[in-house]
C-alpha atoms as a PDB file:
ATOM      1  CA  UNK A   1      27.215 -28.834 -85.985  1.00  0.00           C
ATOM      2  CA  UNK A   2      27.005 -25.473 -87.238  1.00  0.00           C
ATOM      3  CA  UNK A   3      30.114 -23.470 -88.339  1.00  0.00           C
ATOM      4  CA  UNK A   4      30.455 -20.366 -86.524  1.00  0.00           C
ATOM      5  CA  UNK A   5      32.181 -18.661 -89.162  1.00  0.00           C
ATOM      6  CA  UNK A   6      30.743 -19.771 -92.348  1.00  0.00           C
ATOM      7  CA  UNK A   7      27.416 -18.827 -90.392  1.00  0.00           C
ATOM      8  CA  UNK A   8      28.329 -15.260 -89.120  1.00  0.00           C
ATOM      9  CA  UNK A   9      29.902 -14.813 -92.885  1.00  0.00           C
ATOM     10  CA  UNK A  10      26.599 -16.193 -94.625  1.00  0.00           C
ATOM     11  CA  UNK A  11      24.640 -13.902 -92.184  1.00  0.00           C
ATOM     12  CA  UNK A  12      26.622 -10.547 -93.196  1.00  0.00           C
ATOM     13  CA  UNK A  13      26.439 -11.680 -96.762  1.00  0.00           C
ATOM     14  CA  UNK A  14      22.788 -12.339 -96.647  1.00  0.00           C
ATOM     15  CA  UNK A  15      22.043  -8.953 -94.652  1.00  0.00           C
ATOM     16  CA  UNK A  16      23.611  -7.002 -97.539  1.00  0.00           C
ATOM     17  CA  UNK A  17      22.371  -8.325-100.526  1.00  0.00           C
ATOM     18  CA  UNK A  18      18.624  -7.440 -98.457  1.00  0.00           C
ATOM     19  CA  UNK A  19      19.945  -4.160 -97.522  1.00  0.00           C
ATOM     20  CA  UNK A  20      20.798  -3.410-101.155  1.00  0.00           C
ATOM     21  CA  UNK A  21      17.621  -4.911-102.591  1.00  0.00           C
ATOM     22  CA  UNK A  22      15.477  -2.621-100.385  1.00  0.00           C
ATOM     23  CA  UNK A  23      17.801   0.125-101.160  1.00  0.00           C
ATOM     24  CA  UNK A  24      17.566  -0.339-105.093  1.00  0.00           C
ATOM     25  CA  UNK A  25      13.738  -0.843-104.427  1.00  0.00           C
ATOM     26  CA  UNK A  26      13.466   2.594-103.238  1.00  0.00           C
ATOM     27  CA  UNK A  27      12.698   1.048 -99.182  1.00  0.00           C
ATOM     28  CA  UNK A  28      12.821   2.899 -96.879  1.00  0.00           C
ATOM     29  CA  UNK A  29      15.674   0.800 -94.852  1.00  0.00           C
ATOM     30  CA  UNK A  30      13.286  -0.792 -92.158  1.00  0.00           C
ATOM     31  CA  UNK A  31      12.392  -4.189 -92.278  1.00  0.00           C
ATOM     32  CA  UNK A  32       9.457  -4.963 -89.489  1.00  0.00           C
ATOM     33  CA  UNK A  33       9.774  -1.693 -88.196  1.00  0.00           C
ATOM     34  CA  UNK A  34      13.642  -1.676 -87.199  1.00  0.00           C
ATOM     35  CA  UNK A  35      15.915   0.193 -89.045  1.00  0.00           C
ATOM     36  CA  UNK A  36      19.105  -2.229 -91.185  1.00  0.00           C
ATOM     37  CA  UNK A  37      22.289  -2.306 -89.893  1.00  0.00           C
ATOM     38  CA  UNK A  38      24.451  -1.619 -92.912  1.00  0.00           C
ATOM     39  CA  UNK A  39      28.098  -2.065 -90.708  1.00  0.00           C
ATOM     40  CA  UNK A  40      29.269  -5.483 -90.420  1.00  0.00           C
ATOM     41  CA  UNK A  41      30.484  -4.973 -86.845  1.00  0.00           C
ATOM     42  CA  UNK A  42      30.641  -7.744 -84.035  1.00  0.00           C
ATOM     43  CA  UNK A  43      26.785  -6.505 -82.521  1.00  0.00           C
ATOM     44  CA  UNK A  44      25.564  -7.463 -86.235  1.00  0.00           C
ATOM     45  CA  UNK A  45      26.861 -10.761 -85.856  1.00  0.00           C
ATOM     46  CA  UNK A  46      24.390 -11.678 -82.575  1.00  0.00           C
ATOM     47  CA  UNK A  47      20.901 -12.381 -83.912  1.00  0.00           C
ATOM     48  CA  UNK A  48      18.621  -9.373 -82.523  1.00  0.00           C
ATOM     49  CA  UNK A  49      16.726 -12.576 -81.384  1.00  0.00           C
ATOM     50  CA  UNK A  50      19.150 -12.825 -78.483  1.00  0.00           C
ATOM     51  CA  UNK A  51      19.326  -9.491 -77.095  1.00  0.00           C
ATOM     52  CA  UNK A  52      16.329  -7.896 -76.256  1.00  0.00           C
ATOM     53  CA  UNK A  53      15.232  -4.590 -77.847  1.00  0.00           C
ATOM     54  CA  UNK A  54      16.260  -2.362 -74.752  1.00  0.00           C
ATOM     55  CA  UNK A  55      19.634  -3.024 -75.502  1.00  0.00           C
ATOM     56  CA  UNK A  56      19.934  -1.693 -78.967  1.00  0.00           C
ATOM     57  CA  UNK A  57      18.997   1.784 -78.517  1.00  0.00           C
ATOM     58  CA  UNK A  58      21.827   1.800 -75.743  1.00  0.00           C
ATOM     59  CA  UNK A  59      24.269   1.182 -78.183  1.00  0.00           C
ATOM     60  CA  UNK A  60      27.243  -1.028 -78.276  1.00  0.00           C
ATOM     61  CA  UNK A  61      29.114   0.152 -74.627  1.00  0.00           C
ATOM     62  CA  UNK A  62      26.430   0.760 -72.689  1.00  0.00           C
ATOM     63  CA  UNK A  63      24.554  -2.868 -73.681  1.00  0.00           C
ATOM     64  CA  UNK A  64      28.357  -4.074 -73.059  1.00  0.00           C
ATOM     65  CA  UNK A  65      28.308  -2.402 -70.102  1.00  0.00           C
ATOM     66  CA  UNK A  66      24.631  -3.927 -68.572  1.00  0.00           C
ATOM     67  CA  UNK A  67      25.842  -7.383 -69.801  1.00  0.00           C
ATOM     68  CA  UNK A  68      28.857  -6.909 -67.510  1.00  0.00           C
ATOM     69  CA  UNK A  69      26.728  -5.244 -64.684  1.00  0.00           C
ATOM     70  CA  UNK A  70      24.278  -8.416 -64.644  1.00  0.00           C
ATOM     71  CA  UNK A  71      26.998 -11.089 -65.237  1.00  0.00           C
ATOM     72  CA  UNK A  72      28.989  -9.146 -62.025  1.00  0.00           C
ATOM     73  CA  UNK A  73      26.212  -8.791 -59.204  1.00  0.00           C
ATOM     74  CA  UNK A  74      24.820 -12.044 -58.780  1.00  0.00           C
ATOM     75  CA  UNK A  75      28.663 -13.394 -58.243  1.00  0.00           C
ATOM     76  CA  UNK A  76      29.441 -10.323 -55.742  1.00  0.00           C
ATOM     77  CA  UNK A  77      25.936 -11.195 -53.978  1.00  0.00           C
ATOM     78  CA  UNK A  78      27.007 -14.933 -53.716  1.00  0.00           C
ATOM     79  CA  UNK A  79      30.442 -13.660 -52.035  1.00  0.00           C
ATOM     80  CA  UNK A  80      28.973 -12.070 -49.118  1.00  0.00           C
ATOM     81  CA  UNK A  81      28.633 -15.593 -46.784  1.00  0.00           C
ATOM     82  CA  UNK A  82      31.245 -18.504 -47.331  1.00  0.00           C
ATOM     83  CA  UNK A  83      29.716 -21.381 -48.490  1.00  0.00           C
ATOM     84  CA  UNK A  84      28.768 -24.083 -45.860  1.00  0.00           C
ATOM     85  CA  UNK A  85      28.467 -21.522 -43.187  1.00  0.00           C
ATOM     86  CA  UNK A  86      26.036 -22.926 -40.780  1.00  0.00           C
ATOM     87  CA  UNK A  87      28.427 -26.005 -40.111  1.00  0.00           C
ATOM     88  CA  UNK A  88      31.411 -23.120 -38.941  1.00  0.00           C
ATOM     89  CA  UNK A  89      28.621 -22.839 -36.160  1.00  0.00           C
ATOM     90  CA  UNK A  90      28.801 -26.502 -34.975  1.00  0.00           C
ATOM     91  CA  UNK A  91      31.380 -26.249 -31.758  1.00  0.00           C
ATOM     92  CA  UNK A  92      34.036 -28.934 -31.831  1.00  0.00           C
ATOM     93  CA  UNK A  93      34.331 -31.515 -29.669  1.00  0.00           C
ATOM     94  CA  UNK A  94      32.763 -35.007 -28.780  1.00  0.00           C
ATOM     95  CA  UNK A  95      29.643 -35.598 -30.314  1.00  0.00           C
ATOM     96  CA  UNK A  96      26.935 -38.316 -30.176  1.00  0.00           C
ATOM     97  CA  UNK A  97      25.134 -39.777 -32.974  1.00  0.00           C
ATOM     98  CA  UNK A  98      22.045 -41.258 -31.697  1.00  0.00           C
ATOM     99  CA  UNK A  99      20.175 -43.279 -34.999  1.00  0.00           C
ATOM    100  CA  UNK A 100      16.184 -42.378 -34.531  1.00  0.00           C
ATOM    101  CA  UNK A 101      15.299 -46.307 -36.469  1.00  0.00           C
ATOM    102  CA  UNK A 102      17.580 -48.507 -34.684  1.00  0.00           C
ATOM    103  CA  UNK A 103      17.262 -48.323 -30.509  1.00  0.00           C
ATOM    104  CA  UNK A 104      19.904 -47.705 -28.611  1.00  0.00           C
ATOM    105  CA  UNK A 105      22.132 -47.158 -31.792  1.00  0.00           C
ATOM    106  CA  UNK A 106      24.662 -44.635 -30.797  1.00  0.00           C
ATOM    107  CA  UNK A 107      27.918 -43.368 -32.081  1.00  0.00           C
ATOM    108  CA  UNK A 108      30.616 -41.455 -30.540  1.00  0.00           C
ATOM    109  CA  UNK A 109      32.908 -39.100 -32.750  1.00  0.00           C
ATOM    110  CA  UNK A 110      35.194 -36.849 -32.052  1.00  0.00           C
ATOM    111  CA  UNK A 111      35.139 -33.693 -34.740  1.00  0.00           C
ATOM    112  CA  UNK A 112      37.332 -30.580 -35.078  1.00  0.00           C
ATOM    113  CA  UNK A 113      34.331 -28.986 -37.355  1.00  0.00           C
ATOM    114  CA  UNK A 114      31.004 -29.178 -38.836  1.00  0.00           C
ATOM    115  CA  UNK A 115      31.887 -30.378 -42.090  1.00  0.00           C
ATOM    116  CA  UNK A 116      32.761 -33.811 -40.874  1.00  0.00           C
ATOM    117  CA  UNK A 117      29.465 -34.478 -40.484  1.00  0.00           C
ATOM    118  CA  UNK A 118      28.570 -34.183 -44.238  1.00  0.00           C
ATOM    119  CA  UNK A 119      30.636 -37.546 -44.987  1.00  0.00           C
ATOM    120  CA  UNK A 120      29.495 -39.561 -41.702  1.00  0.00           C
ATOM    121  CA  UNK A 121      29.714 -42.981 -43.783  1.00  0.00           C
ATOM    122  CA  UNK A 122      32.897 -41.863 -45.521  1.00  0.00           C
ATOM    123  CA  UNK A 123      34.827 -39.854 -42.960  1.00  0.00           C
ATOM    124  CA  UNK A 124      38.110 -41.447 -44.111  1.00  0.00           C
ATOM    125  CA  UNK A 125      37.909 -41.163 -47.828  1.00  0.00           C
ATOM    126  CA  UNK A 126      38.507 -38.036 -50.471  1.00  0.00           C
ATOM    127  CA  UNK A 127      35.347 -37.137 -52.253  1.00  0.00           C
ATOM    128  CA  UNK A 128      33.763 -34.475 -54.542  1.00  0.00           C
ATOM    129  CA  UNK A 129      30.889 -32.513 -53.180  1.00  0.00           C
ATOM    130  CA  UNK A 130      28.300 -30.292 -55.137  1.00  0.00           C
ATOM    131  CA  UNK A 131      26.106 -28.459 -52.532  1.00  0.00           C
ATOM    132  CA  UNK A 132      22.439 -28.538 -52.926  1.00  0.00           C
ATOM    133  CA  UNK A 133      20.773 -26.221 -50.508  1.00  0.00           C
ATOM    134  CA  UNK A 134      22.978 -23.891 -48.179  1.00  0.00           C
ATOM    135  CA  UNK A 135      20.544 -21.780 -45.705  1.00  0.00           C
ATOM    136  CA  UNK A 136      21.431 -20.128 -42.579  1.00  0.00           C
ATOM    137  CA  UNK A 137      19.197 -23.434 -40.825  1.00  0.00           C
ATOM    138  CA  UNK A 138      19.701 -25.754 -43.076  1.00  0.00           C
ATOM    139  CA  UNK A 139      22.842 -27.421 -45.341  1.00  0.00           C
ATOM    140  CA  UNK A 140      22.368 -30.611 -48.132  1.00  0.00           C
ATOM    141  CA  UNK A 141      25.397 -31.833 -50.016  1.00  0.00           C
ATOM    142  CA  UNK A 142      25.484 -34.222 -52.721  1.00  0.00           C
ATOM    143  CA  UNK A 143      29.083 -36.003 -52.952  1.00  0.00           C
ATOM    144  CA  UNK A 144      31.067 -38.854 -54.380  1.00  0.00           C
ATOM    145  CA  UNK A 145      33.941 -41.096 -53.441  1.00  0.00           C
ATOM    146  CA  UNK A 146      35.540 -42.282 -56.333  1.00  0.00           C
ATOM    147  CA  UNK A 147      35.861 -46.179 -56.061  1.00  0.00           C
ATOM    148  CA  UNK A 148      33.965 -46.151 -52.840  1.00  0.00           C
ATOM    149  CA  UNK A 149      30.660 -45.061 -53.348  1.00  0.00           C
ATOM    150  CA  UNK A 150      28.380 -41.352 -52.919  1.00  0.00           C
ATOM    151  CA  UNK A 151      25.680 -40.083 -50.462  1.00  0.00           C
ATOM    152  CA  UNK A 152      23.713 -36.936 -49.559  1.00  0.00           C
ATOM    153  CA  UNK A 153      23.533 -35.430 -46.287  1.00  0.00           C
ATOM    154  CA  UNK A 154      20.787 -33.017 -45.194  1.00  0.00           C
ATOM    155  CA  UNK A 155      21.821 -31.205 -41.699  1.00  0.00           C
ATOM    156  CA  UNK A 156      19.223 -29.210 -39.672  1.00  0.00           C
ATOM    157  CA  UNK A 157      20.635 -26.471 -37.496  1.00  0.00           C
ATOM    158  CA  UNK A 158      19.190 -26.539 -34.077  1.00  0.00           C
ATOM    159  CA  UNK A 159      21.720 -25.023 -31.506  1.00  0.00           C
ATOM    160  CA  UNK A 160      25.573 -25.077 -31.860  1.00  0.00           C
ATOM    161  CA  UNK A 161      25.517 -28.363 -29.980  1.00  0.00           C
ATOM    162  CA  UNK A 162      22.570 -29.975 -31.216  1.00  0.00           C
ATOM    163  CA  UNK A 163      21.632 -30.779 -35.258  1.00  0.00           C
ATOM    164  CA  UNK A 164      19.309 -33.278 -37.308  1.00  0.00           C
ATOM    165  CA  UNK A 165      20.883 -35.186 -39.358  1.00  0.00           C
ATOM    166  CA  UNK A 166      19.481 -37.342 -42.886  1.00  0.00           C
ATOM    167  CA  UNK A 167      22.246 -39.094 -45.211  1.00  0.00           C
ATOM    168  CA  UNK A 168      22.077 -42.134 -47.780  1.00  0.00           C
ATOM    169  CA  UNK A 169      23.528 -43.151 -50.513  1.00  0.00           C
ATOM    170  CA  UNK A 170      26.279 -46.488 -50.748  1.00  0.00           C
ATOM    171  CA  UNK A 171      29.216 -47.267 -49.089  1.00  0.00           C
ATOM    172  CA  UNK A 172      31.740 -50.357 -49.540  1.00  0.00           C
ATOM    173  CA  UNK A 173      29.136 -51.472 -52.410  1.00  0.00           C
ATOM    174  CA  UNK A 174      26.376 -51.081 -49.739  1.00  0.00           C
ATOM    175  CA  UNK A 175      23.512 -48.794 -49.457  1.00  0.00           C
ATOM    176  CA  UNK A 176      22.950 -46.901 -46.156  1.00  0.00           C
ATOM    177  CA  UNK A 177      20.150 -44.789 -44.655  1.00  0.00           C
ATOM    178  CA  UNK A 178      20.777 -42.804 -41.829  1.00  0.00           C
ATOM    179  CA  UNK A 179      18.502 -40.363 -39.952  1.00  0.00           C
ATOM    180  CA  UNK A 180      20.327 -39.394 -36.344  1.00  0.00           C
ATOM    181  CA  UNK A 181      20.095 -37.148 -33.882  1.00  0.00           C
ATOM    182  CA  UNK A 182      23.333 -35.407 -33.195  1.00  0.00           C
ATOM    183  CA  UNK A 183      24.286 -33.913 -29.805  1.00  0.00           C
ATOM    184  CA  UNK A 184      27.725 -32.559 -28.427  1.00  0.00           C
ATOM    185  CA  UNK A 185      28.544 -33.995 -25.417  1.00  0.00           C
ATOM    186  CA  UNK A 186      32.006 -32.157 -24.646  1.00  0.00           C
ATOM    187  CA  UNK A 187      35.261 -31.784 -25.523  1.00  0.00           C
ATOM    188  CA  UNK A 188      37.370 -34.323 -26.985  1.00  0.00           C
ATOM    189  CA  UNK A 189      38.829 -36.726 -24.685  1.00  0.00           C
ATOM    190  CA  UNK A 190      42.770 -36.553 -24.809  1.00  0.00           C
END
């Protein structure tokens, strides 16, 4: 692994002995058609390599400046809509969970929101979840129970009281693979 100081110093060292050997030569301080940077300053120590040629002309604040601007919108564009926001839509209630490959394989559940139905083989259990795809019509979330398995759930956004619904992945050392219809059928019996 490379040094980060011993490189930056080897790099400023290096930079002036070739600005002083043109120099001494009689150059004309260019090198490929870019004029030397003879300060040792902190936007000598990037390699020009990594920043593309618009931002040197700008100058140290503005190209500071940009770099902020760029790292800033795409978070304040991500901000607008919370994450998972199509399963806020889901009404609570009863709902039924009617597997499409078994007949007659239906489930019951009663759930106070949407994002219950992400963990449908591991409603009981505390797990990590890394979102995949989150569209206004469509949600997939990759998670994992520690000591109990993972699974991925794709849900398809029909109505508020109707979704698709694909998940796999293994439970209690088993695999599952579930593709459902799910329907509300009212609210929760008391």
């Amino acid at each position: 692994m490379i040094d980060p100081i011993r490189f930056i110093a080897s790099r400023e060292h290096f930079n002036a002995k070739r600005n002083r050997r043109i120099n001494i030569e009689g150059g004309s301080g260019m090198v490929r058609g870019r004029p030397l940077l003879d300060a040792p300053d902190k936007m000598n120590r990037l390699p020009r390599r990594f920043l593309p040629p618009d931002l040197w002309s700008f100058g140290r604040m503005t190209g500071c400046a940009v770099a902020a601007f760029m790292g800033f919108v795409p978070s304040a564009l991500t901000a607008q809509r919370p994450a998972l926001a199509m399963l806020d839509r889901l009404q609570p209630g009863q709902w039924e969970v009617r597997d499409r490959e078994l007949a007659g394989g239906r489930t019951r559940l009663c759930i106070d929101n949407g994002r219950r139905l992400i963990q449908i083989r591991h409603m009981r259990d505390l797990c990590r979840s890394f979102t995949l795809q989150d569209t206004p019509d469509m949600v997939t979330v990759h998670y994992t129970c520690p000591g109990n398995g993972y699974g991925q759930t794709s849900i398809r956004f029909e109505s508020a009281q109707l979704v698709q619904l694909e998940t796999q992945g293994i439970a209690q050392s088993l695999p599952f693979n579930l593709r459902a219809e799910v329907r509300r059928l009212g609210p929760c019996p008391s």
